[in-house]
N, C-alpha and C. Protein backbone atom coordinates (compact mmCIF):
# COMPACT_ATOMS: atom_id res chain seq x y z
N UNK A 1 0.85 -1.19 0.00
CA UNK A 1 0.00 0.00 0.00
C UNK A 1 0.89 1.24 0.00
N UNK A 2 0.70 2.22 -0.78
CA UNK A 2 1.21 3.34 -0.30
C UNK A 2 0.92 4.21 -0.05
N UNK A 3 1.94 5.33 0.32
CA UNK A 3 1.90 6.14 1.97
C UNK A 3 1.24 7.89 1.03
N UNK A 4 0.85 8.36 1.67
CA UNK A 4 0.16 9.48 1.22
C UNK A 4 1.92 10.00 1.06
N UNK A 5 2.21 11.17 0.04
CA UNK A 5 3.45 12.38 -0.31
C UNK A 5 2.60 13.55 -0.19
N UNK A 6 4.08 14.30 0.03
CA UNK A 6 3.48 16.05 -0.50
C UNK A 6 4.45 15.66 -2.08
N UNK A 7 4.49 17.26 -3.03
CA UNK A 7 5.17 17.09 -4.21
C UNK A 7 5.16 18.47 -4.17
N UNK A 8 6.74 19.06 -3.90
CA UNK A 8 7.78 17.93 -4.30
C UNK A 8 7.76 17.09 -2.50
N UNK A 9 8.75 16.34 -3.13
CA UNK A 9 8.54 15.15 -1.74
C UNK A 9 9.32 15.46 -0.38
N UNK A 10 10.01 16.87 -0.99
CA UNK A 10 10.63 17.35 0.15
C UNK A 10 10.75 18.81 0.51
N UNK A 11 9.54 19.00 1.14
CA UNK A 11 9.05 20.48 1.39
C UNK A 11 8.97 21.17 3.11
N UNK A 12 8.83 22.00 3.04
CA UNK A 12 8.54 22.73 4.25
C UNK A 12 6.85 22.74 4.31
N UNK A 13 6.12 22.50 5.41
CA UNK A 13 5.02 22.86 5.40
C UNK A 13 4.97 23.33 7.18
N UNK A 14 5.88 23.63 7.78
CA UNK A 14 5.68 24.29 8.99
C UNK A 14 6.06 26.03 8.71
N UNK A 15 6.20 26.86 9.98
CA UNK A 15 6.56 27.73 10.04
C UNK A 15 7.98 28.58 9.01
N UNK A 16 7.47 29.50 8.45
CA UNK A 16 8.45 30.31 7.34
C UNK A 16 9.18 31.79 7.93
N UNK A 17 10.02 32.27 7.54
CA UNK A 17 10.42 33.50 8.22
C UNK A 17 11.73 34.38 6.83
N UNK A 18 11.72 34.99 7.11
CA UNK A 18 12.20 35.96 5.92
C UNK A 18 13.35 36.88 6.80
N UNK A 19 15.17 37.08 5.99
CA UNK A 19 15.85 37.64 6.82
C UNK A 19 15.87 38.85 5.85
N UNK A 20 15.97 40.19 5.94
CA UNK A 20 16.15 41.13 5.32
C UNK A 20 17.46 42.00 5.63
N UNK A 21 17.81 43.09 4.86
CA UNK A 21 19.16 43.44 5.02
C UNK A 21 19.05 45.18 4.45
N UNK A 22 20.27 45.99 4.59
CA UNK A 22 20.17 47.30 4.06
C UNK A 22 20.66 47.39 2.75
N UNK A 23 21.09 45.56 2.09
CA UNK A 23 21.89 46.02 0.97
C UNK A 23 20.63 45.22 -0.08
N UNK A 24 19.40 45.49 0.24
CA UNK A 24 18.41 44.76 -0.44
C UNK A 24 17.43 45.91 -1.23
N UNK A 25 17.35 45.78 -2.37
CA UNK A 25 16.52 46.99 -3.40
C UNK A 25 15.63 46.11 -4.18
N UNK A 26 14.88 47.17 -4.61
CA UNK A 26 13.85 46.41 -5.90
C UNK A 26 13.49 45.07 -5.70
N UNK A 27 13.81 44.07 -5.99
CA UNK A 27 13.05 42.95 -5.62
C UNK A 27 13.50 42.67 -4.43
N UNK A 28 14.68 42.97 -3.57
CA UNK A 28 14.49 42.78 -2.50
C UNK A 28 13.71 43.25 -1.84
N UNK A 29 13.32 44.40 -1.95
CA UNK A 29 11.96 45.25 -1.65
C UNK A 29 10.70 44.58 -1.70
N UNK A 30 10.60 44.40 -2.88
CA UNK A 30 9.07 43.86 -3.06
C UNK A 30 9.19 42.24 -2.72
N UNK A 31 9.88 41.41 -2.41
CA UNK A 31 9.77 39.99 -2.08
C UNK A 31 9.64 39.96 -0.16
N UNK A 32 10.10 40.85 0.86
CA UNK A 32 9.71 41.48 1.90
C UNK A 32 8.24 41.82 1.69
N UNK A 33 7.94 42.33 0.90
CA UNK A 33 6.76 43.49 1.11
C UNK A 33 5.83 42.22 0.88
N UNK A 34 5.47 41.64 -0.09
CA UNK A 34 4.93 40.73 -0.19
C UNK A 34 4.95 39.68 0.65
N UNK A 35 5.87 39.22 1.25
CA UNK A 35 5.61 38.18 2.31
C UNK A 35 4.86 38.90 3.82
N UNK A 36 5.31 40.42 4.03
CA UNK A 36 4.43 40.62 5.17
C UNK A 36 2.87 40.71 4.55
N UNK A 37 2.52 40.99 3.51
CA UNK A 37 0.94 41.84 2.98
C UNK A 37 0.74 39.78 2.76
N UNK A 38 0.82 38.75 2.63
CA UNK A 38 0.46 37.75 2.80
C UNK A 38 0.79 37.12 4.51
N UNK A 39 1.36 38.00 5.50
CA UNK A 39 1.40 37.26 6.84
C UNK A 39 2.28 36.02 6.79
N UNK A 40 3.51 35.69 5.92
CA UNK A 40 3.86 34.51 5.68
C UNK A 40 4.77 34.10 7.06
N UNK A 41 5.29 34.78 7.90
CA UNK A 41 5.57 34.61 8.86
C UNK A 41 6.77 35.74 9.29
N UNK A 42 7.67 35.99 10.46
CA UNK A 42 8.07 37.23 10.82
C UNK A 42 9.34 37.42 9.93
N UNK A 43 9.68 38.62 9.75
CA UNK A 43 10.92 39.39 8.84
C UNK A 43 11.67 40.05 10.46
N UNK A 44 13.22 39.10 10.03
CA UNK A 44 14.28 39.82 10.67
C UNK A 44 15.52 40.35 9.89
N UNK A 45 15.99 41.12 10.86
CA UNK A 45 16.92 41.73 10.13
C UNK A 45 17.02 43.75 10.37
N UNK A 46 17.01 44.05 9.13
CA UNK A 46 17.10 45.61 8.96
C UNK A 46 16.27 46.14 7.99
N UNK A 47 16.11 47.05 7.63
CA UNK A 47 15.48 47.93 6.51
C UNK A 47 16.17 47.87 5.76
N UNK A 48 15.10 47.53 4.62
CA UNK A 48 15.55 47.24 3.27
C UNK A 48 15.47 48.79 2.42
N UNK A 49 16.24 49.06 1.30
CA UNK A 49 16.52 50.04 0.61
C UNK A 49 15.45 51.13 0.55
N UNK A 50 14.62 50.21 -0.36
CA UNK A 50 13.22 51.54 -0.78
C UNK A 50 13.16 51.88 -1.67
N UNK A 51 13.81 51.16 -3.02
CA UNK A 51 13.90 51.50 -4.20
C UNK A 51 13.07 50.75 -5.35
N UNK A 52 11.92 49.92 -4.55
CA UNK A 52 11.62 49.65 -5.72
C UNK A 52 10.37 50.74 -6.08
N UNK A 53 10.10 50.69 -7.54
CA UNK A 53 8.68 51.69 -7.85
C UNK A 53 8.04 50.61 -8.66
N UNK A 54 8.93 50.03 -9.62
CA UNK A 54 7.81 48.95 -10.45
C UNK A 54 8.67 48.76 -11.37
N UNK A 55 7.64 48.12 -12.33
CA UNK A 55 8.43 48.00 -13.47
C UNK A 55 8.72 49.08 -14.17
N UNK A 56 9.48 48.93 -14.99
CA UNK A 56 10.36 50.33 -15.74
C UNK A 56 10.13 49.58 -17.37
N UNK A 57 10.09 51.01 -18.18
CA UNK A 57 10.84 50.61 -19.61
C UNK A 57 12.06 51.53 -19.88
N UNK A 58 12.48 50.94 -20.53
CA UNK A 58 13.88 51.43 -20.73
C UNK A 58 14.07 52.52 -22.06
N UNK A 59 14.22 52.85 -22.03
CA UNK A 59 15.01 54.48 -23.34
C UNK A 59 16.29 55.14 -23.37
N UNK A 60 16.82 54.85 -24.75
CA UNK A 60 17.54 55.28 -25.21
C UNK A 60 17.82 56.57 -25.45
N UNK A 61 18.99 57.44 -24.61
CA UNK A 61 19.38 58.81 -25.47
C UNK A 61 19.97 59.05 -26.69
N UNK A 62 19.62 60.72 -26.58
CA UNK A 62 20.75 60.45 -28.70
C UNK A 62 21.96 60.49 -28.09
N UNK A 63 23.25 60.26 -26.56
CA UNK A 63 24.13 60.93 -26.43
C UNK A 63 24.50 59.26 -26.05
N UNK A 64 23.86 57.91 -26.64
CA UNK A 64 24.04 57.02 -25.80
C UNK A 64 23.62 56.24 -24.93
N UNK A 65 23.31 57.64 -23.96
CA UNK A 65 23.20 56.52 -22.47
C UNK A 65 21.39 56.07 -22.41
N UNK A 66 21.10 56.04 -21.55
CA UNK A 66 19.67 55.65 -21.13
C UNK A 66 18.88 55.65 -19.78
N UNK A 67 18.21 55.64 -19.64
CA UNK A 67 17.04 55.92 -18.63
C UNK A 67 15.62 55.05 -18.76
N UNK A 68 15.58 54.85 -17.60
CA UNK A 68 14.36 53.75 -17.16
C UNK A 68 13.32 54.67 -16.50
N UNK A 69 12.40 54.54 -17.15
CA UNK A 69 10.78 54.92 -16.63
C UNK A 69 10.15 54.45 -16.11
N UNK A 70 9.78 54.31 -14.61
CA UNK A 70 8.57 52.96 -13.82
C UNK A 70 7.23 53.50 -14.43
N UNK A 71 6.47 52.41 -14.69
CA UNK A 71 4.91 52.63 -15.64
C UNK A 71 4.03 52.26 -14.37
N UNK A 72 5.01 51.57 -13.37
CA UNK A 72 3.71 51.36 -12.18
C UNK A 72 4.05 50.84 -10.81
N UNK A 73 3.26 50.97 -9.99
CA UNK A 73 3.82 51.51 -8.49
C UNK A 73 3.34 50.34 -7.83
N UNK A 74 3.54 50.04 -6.74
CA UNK A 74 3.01 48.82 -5.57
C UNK A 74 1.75 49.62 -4.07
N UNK A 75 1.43 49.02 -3.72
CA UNK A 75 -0.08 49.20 -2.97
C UNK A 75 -0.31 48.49 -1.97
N UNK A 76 -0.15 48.51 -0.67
CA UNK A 76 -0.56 47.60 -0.07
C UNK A 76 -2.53 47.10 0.01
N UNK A 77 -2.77 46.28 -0.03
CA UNK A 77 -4.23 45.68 0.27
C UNK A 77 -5.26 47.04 1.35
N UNK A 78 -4.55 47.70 1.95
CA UNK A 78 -5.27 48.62 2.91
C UNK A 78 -5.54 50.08 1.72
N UNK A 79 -5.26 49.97 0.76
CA UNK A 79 -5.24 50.68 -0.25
C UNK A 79 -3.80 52.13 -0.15
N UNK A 80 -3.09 51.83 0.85
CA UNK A 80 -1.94 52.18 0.98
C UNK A 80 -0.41 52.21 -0.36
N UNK A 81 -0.10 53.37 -0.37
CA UNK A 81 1.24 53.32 -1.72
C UNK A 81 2.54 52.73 -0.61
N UNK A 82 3.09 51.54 -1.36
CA UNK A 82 4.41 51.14 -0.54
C UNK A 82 5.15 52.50 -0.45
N UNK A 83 6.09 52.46 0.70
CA UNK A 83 6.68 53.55 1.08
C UNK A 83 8.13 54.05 0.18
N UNK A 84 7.75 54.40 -1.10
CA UNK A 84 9.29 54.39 -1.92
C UNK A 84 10.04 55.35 -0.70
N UNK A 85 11.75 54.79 -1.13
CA UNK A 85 12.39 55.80 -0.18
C UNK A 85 12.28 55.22 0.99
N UNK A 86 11.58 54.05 1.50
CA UNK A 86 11.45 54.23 3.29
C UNK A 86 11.80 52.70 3.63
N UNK A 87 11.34 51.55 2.11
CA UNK A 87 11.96 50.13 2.58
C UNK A 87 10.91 49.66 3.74
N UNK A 88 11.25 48.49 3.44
CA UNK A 88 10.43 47.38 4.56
C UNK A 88 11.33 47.33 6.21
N UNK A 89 10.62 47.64 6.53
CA UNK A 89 11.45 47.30 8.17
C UNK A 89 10.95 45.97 9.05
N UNK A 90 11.64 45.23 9.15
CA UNK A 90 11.61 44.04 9.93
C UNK A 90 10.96 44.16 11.02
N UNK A 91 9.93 42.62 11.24
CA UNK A 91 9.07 42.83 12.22
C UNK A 91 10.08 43.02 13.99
N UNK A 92 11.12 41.83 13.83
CA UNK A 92 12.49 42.06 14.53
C UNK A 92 13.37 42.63 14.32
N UNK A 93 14.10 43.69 14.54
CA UNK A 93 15.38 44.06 14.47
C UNK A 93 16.41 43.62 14.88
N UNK A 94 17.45 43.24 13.66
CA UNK A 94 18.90 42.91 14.29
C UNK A 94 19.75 42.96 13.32
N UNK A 95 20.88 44.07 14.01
CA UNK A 95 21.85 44.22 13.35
C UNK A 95 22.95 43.34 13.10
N UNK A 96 23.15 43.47 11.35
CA UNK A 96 24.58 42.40 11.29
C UNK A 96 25.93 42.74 12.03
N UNK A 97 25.81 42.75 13.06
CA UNK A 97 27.48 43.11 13.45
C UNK A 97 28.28 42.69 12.95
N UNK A 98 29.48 42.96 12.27
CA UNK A 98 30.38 42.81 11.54
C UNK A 98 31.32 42.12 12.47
N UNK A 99 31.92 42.48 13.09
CA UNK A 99 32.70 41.88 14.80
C UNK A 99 31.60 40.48 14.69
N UNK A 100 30.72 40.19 14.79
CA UNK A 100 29.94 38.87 15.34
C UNK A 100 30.05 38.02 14.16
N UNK A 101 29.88 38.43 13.12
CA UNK A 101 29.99 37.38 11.95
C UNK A 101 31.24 37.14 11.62
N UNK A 102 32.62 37.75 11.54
CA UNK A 102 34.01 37.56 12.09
C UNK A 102 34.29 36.15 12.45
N UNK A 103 33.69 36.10 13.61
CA UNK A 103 33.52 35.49 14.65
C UNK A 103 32.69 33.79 14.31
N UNK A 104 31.86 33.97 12.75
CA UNK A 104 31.19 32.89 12.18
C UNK A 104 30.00 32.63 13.15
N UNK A 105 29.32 33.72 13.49
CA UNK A 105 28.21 33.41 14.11
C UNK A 105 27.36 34.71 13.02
N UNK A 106 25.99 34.52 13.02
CA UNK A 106 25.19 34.99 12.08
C UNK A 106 23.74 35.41 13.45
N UNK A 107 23.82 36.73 13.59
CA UNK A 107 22.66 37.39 14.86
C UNK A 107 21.39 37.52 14.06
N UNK A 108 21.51 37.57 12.81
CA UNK A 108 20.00 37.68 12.44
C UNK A 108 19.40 36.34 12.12
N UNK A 109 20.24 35.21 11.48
CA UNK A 109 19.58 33.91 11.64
C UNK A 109 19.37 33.20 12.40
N UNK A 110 20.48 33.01 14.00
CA UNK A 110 19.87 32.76 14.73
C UNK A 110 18.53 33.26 15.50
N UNK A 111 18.48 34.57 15.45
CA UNK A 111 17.46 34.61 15.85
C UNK A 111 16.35 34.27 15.43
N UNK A 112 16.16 34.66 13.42
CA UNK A 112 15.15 34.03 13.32
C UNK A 112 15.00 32.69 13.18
N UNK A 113 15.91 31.53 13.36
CA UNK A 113 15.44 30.20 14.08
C UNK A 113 14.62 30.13 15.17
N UNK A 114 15.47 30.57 16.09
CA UNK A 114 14.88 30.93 17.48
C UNK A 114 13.82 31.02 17.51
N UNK A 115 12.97 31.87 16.78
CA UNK A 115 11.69 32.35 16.63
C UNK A 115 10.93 31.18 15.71
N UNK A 116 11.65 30.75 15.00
CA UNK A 116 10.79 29.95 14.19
C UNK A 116 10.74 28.51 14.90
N UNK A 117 11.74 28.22 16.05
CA UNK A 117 11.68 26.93 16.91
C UNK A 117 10.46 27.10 17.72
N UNK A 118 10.33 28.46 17.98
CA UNK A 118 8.99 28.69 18.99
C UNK A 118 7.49 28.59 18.40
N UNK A 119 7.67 28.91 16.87
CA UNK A 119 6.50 28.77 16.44
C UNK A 119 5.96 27.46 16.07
N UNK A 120 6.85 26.95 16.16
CA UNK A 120 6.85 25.25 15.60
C UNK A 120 6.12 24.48 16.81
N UNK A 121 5.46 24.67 17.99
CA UNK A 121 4.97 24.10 19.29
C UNK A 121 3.91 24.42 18.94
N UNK A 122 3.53 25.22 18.30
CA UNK A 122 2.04 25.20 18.01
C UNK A 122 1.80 25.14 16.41
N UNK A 123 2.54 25.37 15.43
CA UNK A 123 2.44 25.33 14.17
C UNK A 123 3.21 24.16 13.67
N UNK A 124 2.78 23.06 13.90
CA UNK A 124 3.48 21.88 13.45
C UNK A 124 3.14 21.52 11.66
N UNK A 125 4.26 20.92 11.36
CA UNK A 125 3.97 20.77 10.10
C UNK A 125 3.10 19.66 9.87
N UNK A 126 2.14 19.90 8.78
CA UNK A 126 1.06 18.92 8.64
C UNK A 126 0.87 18.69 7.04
N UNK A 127 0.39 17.24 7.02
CA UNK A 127 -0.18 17.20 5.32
C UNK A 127 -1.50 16.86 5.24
N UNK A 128 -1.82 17.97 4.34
CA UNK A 128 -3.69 17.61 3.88
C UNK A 128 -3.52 16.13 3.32
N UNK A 129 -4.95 15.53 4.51
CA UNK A 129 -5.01 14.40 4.23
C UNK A 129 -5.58 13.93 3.11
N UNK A 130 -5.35 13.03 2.33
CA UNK A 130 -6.05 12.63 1.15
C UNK A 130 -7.37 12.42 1.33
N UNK A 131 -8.15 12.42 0.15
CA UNK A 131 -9.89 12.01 0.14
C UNK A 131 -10.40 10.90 0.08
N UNK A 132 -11.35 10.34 1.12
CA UNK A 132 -11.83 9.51 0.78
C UNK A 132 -11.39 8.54 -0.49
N UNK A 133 -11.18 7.18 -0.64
CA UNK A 133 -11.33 6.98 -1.87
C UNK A 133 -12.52 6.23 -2.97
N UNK A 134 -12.63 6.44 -3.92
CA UNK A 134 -13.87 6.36 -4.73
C UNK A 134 -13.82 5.33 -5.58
N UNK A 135 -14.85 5.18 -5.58
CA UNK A 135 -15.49 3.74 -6.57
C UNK A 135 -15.67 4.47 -7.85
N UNK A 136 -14.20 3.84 -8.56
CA UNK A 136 -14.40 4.71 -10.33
C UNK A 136 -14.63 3.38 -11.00
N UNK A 137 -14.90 2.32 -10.79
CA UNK A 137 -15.28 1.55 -11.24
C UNK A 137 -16.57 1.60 -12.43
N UNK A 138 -17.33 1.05 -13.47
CA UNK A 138 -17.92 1.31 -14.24
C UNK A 138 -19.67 1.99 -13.44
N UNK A 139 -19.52 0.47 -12.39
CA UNK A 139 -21.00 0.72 -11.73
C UNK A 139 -20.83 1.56 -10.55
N UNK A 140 -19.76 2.24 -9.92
CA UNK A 140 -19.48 2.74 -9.07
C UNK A 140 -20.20 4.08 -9.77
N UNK A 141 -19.13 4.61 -10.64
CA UNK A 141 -19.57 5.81 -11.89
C UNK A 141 -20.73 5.74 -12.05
N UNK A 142 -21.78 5.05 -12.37
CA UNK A 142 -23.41 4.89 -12.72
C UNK A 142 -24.14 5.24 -11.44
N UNK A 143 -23.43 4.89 -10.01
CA UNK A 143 -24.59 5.15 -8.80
C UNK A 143 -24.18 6.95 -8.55
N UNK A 144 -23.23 7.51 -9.13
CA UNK A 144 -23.14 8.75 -8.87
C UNK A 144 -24.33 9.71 -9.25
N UNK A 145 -24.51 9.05 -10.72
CA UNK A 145 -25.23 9.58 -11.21
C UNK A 145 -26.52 10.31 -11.16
C-alpha cells in the first residue's frame, strides 16, 4: 500500500520566516513586502533600501546613455502606496554586526530560528489528508449519477 506524499517530496510545510538586510533593493523590496501583505511569517533583520517603484521601460538617449521609466507603483491591500524611499522594516530588528559574523556566528539567523523553533509548538507541520477513496469503477460511476 502506499503512503500518502506532498510534491515535491521534500518540502517545508511548517513555520516560514524571511531575513532582510540594508543592501536589499527592488526585488528585495518587493519579495519582503509581499511576504508581510500575505502574513507569511516574521521578517528579521534591517530595513531594506526603498527603491523599488515597479516595473520600468527602458530608453535610449541620442548621447548614448539611457534611462528607465517605472509605468507602475506597488499598494498595499489597505489601499496604501508602498513607502518608496522608506523600505520594509523588519518585524524584529537585528543588526549584522560585523565583529559577530568575524567570529562565524550569524545574529539575524539565529534569531530568526529561534523564533521559528517557537513557532513550531504550536504550528506543526502537517499534510492535507487525502480524500476519501472512490469507486471509479464502471457501476461505481453509474450510482453517482
Amino acid at each position: 500500500m502506499l503512503k500518502d506524499q506532498t510534491v515535491p517530496d521534500k518540502m517545508n510545510t511548517g513555520p516560514v520566516g524571511m531575513l532582510i538586510n540594508g543592501w536589499a533593493g527592488s526585488g528585495g523590496d518587493g519579495l519582503p513586502w509581499a511576504f508581510r501583505e500575505l502574513k507569511a511569517g516574521p521578517i528579521v533583520g534591517e530595513r531594506t533600501l526603498g527603491i523599488l517603484v515597479g516595473p520600468a521601460t527602458g530608453h535610449r538617449l541620442i548621447d548614448g546613455g539611457g534611462i528607465t521609466v517605472p509605468g507602475a507603483r506597488l499598494y498595499y491591500n489597505n489601499g496604501k502606496w508602498f513607502q518608496e524611499g522608506e523600505g520594509v522594516r523588519p518585524d524584529i530588528k537585528v543588526w549584522d554586526d560585523p565583529n559577530i559574523l568575524m567570529k562565524g556566528e550569524d545574529p539575524q539567523i539565529e534569531r530568526l530560528v529561534n523564533e521559528l523553533m517557537k513557532m513550531l509548538k504550536t504550528n506543526t507541520p502537517k499534510m492535507t489528508p487525502a480524500p476519501e477513496k472512490e469507486d471509479r469503477t464502471a457501476e461505481g460511476l453509474n450510482k453517482k449519477k
